[in-house]
C-alpha atoms as a PDB file:
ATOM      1  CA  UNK A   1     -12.166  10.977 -23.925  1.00  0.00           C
ATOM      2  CA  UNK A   2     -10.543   7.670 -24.529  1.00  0.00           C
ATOM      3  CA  UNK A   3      -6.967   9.036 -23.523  1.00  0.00           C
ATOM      4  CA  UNK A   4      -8.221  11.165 -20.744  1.00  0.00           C
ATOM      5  CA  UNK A   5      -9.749   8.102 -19.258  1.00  0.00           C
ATOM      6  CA  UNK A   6      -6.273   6.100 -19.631  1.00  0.00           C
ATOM      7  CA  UNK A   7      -4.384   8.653 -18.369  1.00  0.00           C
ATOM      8  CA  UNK A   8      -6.531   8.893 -14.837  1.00  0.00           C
ATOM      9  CA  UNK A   9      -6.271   5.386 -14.953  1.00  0.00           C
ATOM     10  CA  UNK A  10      -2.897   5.538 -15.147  1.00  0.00           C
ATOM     11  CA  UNK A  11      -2.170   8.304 -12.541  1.00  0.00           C
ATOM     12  CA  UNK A  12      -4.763   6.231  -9.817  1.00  0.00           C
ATOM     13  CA  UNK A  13      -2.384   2.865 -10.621  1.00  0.00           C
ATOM     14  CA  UNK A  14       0.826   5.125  -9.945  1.00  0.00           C
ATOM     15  CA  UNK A  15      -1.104   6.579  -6.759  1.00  0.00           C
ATOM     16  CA  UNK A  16      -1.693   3.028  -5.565  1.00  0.00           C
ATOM     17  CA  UNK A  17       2.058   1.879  -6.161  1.00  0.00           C
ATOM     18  CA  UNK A  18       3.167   4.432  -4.126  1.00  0.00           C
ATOM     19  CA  UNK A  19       1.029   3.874  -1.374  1.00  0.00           C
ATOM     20  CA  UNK A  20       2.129  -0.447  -1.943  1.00  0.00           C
ATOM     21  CA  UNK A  21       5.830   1.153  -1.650  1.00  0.00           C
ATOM     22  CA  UNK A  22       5.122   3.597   1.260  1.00  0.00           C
ATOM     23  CA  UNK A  23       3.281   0.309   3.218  1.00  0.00           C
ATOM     24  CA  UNK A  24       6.202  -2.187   2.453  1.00  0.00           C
ATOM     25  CA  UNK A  25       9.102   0.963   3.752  1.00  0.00           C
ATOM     26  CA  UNK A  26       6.729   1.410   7.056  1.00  0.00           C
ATOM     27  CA  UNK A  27       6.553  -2.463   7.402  1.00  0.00           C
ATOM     28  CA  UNK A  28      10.177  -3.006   6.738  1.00  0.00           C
ATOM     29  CA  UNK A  29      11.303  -0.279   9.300  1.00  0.00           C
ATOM     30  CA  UNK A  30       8.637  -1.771  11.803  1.00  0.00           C
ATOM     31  CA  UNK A  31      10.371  -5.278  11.317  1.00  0.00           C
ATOM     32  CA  UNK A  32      14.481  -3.814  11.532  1.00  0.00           C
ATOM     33  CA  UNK A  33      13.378  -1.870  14.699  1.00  0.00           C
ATOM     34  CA  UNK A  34      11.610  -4.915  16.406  1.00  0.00           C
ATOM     35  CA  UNK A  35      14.960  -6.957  15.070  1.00  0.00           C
ATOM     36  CA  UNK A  36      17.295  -4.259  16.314  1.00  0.00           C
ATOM     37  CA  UNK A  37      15.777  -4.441  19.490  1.00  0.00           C
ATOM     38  CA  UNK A  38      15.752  -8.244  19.881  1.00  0.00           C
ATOM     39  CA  UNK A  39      19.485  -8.118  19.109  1.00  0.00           C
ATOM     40  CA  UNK A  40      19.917  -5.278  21.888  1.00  0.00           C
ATOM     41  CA  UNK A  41      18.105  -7.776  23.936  1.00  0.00           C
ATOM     42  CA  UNK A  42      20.406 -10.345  23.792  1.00  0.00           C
ATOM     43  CA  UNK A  43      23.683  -7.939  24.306  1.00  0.00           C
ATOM     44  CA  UNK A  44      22.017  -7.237  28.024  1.00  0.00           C
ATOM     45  CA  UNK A  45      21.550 -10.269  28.681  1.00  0.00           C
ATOM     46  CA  UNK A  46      24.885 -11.392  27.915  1.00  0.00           C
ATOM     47  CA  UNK A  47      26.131  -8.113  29.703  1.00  0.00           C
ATOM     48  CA  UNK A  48      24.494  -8.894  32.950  1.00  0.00           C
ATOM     49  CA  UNK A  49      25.418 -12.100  32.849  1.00  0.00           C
ATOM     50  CA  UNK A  50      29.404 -11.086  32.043  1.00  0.00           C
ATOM     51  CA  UNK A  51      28.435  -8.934  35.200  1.00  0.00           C
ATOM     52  CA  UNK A  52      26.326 -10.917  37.318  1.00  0.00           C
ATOM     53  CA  UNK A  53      24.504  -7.989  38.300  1.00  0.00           C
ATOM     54  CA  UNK A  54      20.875  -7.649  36.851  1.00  0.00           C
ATOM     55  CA  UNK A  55      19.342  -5.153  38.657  1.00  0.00           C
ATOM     56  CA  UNK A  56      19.069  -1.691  37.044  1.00  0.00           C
ATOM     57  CA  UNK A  57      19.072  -0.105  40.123  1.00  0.00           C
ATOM     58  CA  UNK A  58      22.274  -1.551  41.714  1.00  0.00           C
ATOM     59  CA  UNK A  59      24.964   1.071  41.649  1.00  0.00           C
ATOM     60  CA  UNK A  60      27.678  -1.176  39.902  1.00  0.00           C
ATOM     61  CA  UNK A  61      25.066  -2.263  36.853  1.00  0.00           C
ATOM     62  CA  UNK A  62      26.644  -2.250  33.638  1.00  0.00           C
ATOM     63  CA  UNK A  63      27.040   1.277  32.179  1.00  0.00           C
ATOM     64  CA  UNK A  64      26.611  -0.480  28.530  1.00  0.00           C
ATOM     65  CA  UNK A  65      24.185  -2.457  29.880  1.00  0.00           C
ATOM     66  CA  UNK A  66      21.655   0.723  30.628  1.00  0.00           C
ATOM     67  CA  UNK A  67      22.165   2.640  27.288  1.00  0.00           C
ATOM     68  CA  UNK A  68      21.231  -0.883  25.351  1.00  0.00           C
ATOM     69  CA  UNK A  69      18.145  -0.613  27.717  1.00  0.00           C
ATOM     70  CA  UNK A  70      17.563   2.976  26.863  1.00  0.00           C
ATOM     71  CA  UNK A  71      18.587   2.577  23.176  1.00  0.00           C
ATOM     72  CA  UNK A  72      15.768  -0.852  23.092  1.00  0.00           C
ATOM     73  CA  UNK A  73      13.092   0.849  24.748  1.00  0.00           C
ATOM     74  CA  UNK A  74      13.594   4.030  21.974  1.00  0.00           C
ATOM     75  CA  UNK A  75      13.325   1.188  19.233  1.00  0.00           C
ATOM     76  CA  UNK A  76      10.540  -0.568  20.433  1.00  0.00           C
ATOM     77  CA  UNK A  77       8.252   2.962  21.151  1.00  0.00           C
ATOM     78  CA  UNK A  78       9.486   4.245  17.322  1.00  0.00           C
ATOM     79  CA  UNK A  79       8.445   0.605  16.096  1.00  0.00           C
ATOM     80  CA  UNK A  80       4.809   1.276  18.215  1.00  0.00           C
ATOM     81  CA  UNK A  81       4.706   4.583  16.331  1.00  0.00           C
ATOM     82  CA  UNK A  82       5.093   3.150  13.093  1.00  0.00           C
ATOM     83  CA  UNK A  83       2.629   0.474  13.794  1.00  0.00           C
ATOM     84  CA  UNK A  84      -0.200   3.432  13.471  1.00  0.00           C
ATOM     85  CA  UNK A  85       1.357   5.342  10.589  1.00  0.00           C
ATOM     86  CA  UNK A  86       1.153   1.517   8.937  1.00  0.00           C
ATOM     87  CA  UNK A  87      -2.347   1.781  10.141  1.00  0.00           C
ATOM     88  CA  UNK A  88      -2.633   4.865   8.235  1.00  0.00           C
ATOM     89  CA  UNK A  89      -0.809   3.992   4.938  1.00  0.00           C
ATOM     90  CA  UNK A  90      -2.829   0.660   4.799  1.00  0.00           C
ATOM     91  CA  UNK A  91      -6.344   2.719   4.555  1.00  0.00           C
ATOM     92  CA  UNK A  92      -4.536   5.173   2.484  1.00  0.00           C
ATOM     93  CA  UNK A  93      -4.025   2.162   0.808  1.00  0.00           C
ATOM     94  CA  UNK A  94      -7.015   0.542   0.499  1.00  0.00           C
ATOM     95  CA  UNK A  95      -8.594   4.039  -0.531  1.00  0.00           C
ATOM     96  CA  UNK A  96      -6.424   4.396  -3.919  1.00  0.00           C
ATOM     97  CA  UNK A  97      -7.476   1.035  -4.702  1.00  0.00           C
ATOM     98  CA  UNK A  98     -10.779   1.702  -4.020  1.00  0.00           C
ATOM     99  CA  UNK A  99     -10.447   5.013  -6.585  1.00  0.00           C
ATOM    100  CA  UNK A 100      -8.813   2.606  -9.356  1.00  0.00           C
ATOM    101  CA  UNK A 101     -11.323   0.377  -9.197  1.00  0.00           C
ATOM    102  CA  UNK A 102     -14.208   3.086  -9.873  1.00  0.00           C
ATOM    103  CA  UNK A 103     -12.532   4.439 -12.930  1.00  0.00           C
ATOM    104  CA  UNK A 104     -11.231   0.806 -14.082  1.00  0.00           C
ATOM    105  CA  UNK A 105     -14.973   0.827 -13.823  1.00  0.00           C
ATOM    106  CA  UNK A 106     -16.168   3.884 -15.402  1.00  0.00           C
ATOM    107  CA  UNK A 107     -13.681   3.697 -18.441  1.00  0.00           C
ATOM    108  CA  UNK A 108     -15.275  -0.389 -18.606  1.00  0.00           C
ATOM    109  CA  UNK A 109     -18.604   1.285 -18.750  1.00  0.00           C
ATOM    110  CA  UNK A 110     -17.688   4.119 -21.316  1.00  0.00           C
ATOM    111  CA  UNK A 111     -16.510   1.369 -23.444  1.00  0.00           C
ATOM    112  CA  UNK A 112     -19.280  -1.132 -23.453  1.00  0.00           C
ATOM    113  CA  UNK A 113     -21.788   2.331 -24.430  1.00  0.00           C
ATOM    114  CA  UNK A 114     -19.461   3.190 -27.381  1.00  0.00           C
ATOM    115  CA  UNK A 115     -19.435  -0.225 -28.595  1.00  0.00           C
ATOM    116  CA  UNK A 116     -22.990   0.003 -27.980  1.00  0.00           C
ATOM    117  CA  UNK A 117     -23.791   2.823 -30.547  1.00  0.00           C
ATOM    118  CA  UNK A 118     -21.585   1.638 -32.920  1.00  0.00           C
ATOM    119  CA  UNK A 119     -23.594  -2.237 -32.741  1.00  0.00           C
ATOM    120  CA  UNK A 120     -26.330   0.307 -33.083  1.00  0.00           C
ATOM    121  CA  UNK A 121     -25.039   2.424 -35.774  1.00  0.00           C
ATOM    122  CA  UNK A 122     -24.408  -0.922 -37.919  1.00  0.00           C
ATOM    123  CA  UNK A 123     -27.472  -2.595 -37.187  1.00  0.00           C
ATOM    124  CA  UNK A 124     -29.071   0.804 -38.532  1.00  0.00           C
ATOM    125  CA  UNK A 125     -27.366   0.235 -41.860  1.00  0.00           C
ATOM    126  CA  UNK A 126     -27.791  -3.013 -41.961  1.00  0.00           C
ATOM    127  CA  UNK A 127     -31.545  -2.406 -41.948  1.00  0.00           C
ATOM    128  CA  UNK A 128     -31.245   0.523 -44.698  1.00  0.00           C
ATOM    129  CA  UNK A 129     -29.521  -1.815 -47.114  1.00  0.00           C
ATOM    130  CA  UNK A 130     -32.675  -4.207 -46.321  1.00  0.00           C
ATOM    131  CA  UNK A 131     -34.886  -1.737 -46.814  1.00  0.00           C
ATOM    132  CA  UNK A 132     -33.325  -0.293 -49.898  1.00  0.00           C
ATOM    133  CA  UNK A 133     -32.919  -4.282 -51.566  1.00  0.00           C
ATOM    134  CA  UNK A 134     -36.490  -4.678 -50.380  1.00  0.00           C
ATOM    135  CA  UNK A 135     -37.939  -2.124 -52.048  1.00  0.00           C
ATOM    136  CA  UNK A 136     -35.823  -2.999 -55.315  1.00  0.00           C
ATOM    137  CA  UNK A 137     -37.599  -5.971 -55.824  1.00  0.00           C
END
């Protein structure tokens, strides 16, 4: 029983790790998209200032200027999407540790009852050899 228990303990702490590493990959991708998209930011502005033309719908608008657009507003609507799988991995999350916890617990509880029959068991023999020395004398 003992190694059956350590192994599931061991498989829920992997399972929570994973989930940790899949949170911290959505998080990171969330923060390089929001970055990439600042960055984009500041080429248009610099573009339509080069230009002096800020209007998207003027005919002569910067060519470069509306695929950085295009390219930001992709960025920022994968960066919203990732914002719910995050969502998603952080309960996924907070379920594995929730599943650790209840074997940590179980296994806790397993041990404290075998300890508990063998305080029993000794206490047992214990009272034989009293008996036994009792009834000697």
């Amino acid at each position: 029983m003992k190694s059956r228990s350590e192994s599931l303990i061991r498989l829920k702490k992997f399972q929570v790790d994973e989930k940790r590493r899949q949170v911290a990959q959505i998080e990171m991708m969330i923060s390089d998209f929001e970055r990439m998209a600042s960055e984009l930011d500041q080429q248009i502005e610099i573009e339509q200032t080069k230009t002096g033309i800020s209007d998207v719908a003027h005919f002569a608008y910067s060519t470069f200027a509306k695929a950085a657009l295009t390219r930001r507003d992709n960025l920022l609507n994968s960066a919203s999407d990732m914002k719910g799988k995050l969502e998603a991995a952080q309960d996924g999350l907070a379920e594995a540790l929730e599943d650790l916890k209840k074997v940590e617990l179980l296994d806790q509880r397993e041990h404290q009852r075998e300890k508990d029959e063998q305080l029993k068991i000794e206490q047992q023999e214990y009272d034989e050899i009293g008996r036994l020395r009792f009834s000697r004398q």
